[in-house]
N, C-alpha and C. Protein backbone atom coordinates (compact mmCIF):
# COMPACT_ATOMS: atom_id res chain seq x y z
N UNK A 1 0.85 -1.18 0.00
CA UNK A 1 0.00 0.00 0.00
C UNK A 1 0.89 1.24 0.00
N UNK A 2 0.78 2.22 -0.78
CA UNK A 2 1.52 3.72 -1.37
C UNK A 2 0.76 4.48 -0.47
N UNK A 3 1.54 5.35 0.17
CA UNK A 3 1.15 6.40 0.89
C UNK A 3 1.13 7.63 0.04
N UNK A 4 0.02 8.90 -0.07
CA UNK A 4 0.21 9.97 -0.71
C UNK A 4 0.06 11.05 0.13
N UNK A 5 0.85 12.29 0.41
CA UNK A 5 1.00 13.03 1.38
C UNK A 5 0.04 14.43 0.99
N UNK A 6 -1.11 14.97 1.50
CA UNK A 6 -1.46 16.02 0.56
C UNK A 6 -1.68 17.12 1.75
N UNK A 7 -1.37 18.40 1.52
CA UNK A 7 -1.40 19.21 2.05
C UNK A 7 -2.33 20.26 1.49
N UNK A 8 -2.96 20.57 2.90
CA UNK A 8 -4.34 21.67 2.78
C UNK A 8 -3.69 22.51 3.59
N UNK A 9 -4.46 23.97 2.73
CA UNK A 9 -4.64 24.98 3.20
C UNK A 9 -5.49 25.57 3.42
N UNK A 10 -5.86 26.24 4.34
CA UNK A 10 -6.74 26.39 5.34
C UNK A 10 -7.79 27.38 4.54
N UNK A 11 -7.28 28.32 3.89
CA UNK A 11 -8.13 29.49 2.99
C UNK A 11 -9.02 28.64 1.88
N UNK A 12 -7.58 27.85 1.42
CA UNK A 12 -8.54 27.15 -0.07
C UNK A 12 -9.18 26.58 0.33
N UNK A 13 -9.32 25.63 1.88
CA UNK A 13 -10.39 24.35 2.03
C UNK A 13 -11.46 25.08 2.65
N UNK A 14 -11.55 26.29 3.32
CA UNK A 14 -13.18 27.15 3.84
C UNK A 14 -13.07 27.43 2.71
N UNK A 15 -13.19 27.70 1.30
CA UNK A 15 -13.37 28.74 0.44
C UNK A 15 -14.01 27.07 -0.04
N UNK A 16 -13.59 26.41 -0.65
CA UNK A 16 -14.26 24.91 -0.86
C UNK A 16 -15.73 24.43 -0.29
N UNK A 17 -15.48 24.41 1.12
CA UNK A 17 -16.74 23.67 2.05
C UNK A 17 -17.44 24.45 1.72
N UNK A 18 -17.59 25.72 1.66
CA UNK A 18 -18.38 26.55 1.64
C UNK A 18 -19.15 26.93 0.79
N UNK A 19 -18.23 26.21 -0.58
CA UNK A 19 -18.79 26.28 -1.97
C UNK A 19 -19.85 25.40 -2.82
N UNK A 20 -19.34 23.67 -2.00
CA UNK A 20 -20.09 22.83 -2.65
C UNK A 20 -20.08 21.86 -1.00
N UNK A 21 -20.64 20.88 -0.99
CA UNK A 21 -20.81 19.88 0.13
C UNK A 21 -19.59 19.30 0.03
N UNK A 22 -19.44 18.83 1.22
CA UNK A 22 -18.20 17.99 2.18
C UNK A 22 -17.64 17.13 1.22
N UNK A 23 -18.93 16.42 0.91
CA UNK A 23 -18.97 15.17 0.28
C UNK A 23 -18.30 15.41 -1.36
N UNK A 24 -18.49 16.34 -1.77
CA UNK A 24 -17.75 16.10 -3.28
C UNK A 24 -16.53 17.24 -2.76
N UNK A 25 -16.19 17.87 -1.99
CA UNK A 25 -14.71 18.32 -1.83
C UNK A 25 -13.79 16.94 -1.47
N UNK A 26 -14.39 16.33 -0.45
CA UNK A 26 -13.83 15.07 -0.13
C UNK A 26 -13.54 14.31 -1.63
N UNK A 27 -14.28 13.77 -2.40
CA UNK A 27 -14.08 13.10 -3.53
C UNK A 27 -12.77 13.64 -4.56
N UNK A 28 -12.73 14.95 -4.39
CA UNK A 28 -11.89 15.57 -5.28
C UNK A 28 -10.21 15.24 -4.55
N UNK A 29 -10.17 15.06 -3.13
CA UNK A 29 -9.25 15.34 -2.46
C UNK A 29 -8.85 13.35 -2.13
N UNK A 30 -9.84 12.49 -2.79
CA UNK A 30 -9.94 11.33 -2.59
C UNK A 30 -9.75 10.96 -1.24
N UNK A 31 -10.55 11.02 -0.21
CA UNK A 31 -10.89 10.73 0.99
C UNK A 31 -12.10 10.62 1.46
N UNK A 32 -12.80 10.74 2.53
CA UNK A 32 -14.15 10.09 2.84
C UNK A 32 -14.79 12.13 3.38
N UNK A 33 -15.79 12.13 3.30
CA UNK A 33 -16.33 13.08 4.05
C UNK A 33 -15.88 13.05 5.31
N UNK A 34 -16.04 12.15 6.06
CA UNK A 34 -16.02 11.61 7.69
C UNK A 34 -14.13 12.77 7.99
N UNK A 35 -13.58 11.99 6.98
CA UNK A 35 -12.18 12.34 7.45
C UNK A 35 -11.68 13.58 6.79
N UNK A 36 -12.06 14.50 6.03
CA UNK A 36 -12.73 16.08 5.75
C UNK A 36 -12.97 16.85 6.50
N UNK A 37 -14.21 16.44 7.17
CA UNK A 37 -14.73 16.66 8.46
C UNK A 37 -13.86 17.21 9.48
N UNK A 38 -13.08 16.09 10.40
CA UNK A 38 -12.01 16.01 11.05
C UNK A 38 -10.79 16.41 10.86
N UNK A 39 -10.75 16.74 9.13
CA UNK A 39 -9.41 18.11 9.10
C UNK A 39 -9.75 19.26 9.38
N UNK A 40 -11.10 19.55 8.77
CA UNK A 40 -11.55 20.67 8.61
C UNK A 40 -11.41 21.43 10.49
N UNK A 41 -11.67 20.03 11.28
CA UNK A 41 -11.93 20.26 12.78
C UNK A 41 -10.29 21.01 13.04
N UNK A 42 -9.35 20.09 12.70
CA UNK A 42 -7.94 20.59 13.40
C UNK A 42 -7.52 21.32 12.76
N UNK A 43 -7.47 21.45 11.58
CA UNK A 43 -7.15 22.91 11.15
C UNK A 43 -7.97 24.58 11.24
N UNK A 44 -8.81 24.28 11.93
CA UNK A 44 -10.12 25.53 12.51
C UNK A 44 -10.88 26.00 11.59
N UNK A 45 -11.46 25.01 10.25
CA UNK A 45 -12.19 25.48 9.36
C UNK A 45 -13.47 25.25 9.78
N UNK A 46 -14.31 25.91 9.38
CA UNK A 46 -16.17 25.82 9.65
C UNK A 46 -16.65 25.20 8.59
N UNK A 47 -17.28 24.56 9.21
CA UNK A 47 -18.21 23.78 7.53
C UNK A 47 -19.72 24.05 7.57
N UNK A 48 -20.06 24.22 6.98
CA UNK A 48 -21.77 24.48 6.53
C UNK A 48 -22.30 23.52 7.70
N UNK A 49 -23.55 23.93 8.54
CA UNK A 49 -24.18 23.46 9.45
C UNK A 49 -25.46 22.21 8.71
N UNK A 50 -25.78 21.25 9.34
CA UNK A 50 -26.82 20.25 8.62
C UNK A 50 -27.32 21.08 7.85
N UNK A 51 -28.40 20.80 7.03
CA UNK A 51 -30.10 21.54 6.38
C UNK A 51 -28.96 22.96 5.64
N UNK A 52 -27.92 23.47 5.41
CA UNK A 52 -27.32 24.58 4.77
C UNK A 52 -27.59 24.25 3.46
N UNK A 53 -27.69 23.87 2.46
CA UNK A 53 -27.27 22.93 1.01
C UNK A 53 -28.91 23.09 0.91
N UNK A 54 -29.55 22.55 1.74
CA UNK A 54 -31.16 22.81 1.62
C UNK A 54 -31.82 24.46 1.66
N UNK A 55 -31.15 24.83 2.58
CA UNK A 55 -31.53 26.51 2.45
C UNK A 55 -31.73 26.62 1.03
N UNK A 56 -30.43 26.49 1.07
CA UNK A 56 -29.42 27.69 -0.20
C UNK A 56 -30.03 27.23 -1.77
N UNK A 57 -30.56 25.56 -1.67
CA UNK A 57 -31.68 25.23 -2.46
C UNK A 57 -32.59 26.13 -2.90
N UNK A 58 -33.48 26.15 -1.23
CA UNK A 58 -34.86 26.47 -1.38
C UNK A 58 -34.78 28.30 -1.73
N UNK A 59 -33.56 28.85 -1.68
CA UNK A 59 -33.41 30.06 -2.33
C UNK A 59 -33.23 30.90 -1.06
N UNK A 60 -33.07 30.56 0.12
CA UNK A 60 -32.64 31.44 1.27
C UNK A 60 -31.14 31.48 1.70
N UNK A 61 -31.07 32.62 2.31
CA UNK A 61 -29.68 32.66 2.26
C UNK A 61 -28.99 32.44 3.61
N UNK A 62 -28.67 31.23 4.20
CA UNK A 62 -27.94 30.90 5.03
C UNK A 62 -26.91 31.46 5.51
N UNK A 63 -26.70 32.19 6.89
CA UNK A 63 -25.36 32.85 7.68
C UNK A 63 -23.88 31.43 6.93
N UNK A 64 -23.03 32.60 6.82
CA UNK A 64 -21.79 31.96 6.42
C UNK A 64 -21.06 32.04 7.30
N UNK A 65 -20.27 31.03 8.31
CA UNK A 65 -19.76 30.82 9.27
C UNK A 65 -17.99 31.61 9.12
N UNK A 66 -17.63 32.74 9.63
CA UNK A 66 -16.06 33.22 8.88
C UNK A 66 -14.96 32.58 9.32
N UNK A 67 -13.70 32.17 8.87
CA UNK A 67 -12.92 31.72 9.07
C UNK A 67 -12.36 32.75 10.31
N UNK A 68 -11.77 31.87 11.35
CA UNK A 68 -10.75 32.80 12.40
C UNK A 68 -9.41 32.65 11.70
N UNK A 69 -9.19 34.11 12.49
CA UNK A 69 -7.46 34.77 11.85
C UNK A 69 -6.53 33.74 12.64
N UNK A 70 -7.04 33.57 13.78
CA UNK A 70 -5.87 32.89 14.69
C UNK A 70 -5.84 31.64 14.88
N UNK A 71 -5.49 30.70 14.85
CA UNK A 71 -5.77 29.52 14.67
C UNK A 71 -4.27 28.21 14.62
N UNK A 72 -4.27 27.45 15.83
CA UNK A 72 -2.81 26.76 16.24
C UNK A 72 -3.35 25.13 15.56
N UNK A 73 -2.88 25.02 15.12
CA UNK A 73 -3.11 23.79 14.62
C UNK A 73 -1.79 22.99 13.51
């Protein structure tokens, strides 16, 4: 089994979540949502709250969670 090392950055991956669901940033980045999720956690990114994707559907405009400046991870 090949290990591949990929490095995120913190701007491009909130600018991502924020853009489309977990679930196809994950696909692009070939990993699971679940473990997306849990970067997104240690590196201090916000991800769209449940029912967000449904708002933004139904044509309302959902609070956008902002990235913090400070952040140890």
């Amino acid at each position: 089994m090949s290990w591949k090392q990929t490095i995120f950055d913190r701007e491009t991956l909130y600018a991502e979540v924020w853009k489309e669901p977990v679930s196809t940033v994950a696909k692009r980045y070939l990993v699971s949502d679940v473990a997306l999720r849990k970067i997104c956690v240690k590196l201090g990114v916000p991800v769209p709250p449940l029912g967000y994707w449904a708002k933004l559907a139904a044509g309302r405009t959902p609070p956008i969670t902002k990235l913090g400046a400070n952040h140890k991870g």
